[in-house]
Protein backbone atom coordinates (compact mmCIF):
# COMPACT_ATOMS: atom_id res chain seq x y z
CA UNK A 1 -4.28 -15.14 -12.19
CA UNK A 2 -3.14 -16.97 -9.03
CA UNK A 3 0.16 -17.38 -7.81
CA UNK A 4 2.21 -19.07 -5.31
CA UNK A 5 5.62 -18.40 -4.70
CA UNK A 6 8.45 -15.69 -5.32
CA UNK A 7 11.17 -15.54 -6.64
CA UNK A 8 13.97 -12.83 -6.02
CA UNK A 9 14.80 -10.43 -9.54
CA UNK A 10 18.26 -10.22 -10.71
CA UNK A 11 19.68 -6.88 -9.89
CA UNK A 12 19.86 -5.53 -12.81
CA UNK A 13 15.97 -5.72 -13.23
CA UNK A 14 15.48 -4.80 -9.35
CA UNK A 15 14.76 -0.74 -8.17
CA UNK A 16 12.06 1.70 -8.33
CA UNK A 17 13.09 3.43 -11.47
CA UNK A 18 12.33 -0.43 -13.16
CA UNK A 19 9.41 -1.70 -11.44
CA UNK A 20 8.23 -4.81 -12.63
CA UNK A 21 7.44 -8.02 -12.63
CA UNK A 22 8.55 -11.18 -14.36
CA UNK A 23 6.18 -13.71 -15.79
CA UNK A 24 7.25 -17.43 -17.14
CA UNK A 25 6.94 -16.98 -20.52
CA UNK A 26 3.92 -18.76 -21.22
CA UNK A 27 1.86 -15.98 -19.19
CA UNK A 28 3.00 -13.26 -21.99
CA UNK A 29 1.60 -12.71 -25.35
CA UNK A 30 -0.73 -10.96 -27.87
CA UNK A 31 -3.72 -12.90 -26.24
CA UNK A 32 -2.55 -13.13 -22.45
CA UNK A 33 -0.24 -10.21 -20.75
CA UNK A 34 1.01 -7.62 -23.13
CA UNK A 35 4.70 -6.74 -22.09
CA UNK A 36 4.83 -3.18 -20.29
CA UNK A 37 1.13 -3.26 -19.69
CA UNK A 38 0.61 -1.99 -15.46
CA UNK A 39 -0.16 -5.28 -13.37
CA UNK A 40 -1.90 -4.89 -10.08
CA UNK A 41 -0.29 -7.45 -7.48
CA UNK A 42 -2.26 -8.44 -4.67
CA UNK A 43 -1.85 -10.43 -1.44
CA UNK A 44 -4.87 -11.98 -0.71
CA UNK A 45 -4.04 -12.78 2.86
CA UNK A 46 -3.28 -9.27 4.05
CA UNK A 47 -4.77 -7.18 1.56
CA UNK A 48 -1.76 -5.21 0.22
CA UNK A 49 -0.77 -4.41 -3.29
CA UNK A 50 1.64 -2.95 -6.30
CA UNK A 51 1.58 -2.22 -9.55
CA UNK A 52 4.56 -3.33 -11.41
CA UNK A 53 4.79 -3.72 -14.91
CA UNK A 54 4.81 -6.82 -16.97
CA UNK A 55 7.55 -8.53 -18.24
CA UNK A 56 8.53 -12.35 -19.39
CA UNK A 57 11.67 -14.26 -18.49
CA UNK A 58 14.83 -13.20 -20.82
CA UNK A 59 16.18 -16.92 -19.78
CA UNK A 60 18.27 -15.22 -16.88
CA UNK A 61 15.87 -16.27 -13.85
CA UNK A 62 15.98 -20.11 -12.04
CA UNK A 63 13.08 -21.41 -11.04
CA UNK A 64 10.46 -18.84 -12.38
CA UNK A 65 7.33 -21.54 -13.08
CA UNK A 66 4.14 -21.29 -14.09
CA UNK A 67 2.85 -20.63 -10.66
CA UNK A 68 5.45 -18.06 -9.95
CA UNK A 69 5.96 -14.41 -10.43
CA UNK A 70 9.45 -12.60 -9.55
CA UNK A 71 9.61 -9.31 -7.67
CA UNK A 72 12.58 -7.09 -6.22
CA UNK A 73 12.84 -6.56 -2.55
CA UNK A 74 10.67 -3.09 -2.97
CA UNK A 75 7.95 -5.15 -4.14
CA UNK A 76 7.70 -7.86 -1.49
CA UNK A 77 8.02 -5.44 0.87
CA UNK A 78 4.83 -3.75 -0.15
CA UNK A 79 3.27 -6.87 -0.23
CA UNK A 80 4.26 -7.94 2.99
CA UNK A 81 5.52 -11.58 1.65
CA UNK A 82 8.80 -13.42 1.21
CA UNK A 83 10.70 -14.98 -1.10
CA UNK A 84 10.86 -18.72 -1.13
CA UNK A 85 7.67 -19.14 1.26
CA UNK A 86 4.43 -20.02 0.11
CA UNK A 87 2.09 -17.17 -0.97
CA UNK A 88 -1.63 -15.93 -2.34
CA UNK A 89 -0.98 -13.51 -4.60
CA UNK A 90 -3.58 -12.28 -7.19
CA UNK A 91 -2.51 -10.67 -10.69
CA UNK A 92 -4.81 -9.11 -12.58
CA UNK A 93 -4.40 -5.74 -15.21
CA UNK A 94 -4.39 -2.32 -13.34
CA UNK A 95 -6.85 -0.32 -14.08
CA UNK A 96 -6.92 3.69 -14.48
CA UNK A 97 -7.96 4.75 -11.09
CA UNK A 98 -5.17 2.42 -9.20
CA UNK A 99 -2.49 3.28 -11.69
CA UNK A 100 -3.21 6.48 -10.64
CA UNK A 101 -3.28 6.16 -7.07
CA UNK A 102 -0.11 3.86 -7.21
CA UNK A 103 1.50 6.75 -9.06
CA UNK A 104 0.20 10.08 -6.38
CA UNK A 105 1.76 7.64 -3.50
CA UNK A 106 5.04 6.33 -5.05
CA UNK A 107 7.88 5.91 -3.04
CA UNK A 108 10.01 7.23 -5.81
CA UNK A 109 9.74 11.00 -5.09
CA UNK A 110 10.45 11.97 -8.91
CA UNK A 111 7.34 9.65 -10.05
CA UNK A 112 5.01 10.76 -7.25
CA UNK A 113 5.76 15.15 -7.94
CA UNK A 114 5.44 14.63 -11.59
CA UNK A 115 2.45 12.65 -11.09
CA UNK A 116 0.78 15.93 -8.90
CA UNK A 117 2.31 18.18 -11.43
CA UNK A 118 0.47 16.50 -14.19
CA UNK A 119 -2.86 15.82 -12.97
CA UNK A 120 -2.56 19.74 -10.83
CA UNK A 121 -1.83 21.02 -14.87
CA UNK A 122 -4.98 19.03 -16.07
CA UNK A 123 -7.30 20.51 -12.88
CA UNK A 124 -5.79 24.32 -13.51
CA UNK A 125 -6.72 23.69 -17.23
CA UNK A 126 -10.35 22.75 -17.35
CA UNK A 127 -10.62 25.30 -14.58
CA UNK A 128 -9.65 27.87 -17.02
CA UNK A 129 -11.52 26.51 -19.88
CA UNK A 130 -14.38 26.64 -18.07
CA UNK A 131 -13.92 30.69 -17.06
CA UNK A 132 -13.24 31.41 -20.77
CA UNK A 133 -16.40 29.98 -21.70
C-alpha cells in the first residue's frame, strides 16, 4: 500500500517500547491488516525503512485519512521524512528475515540483546544436537 502524508502519534502511543503504526480504520481487518501483525515502512525516495506494528485509529487521531499512516518521531526519523510534507512511503507485511534484522539492530538496547540472546541460544543448541548425534 501507498501512502502520502504523516501524521504525528499522540504520546501516549509514541516510544520504542510501543512501536507502531496507525492505520485509518478502513486499512484494518480480518481480510486487510491484522492488528499487531509487523509492517515494513518504506521510503521510496531514499530507501530507508521500519518495522512498526499495526494498529487502527481508537478515534483519538485528526486527520489520519485513507492515504495516511501516523508514526512517532523515532519512526520518521528512520525514515528520513516529516510530518505534514508530502511523502512516498510503501507499506507492505514484514517478513521473517527483516523482522529479524529490524530486531538484531534496534535502537532499544533491551530488544536488540534479547534478540542476540535468543537466536545465540538457538545456534548453541543445534550445535549441540548435532555433537550428540
Amino acid at each position: 500500500m501507498k501512502f502520502e502524508n504523516v501524521v504525528p502519534l499522540p504520546h501516549a502511543d509514541s516510544g520504542l517500547q510501543h512501536s507502531i503504526i496507525r492505520f485509518n480504520n478502513s486499512h484494518i481487518g480480518k481480510d486487510k491488516i491484522p492488528r499487531r501483525s509487523a509492517m515494513l515502512i518504506r521510503n521510496t525516495e531514499s530507501g530507508q525503512w521500519t518495522i512498526r506494528y499495526a494498529m487502527g485509529n481508537s478515534g483519538t487521531l485528526k486527520g489520519l485519512t485513507k492515504t495516511s499512516v501516523a508514526l512517532d518521531y523515532d519512526a520518521i526519523c528512520e525514515l528520513g521524512v516529516q510530518y505534514g510534507k508530502p511523502v512516498s512511503l510503501e507499506v507492505k507485511r514484514a517478513s521473517l528475515i527483516k523482522s529479524m534484522h529490524w530486531l538484531m539492530t534496534s535502537p532499544d538496547l533491551n530488544v536488540r540483546l534479547n534478540t542476540r540472546f535468543a537466536v545465540l541460544g538457538a545456534v548453541l543448541g543445534l550445535i549441540s544436537l548435532v555433537i550428540s548425534l
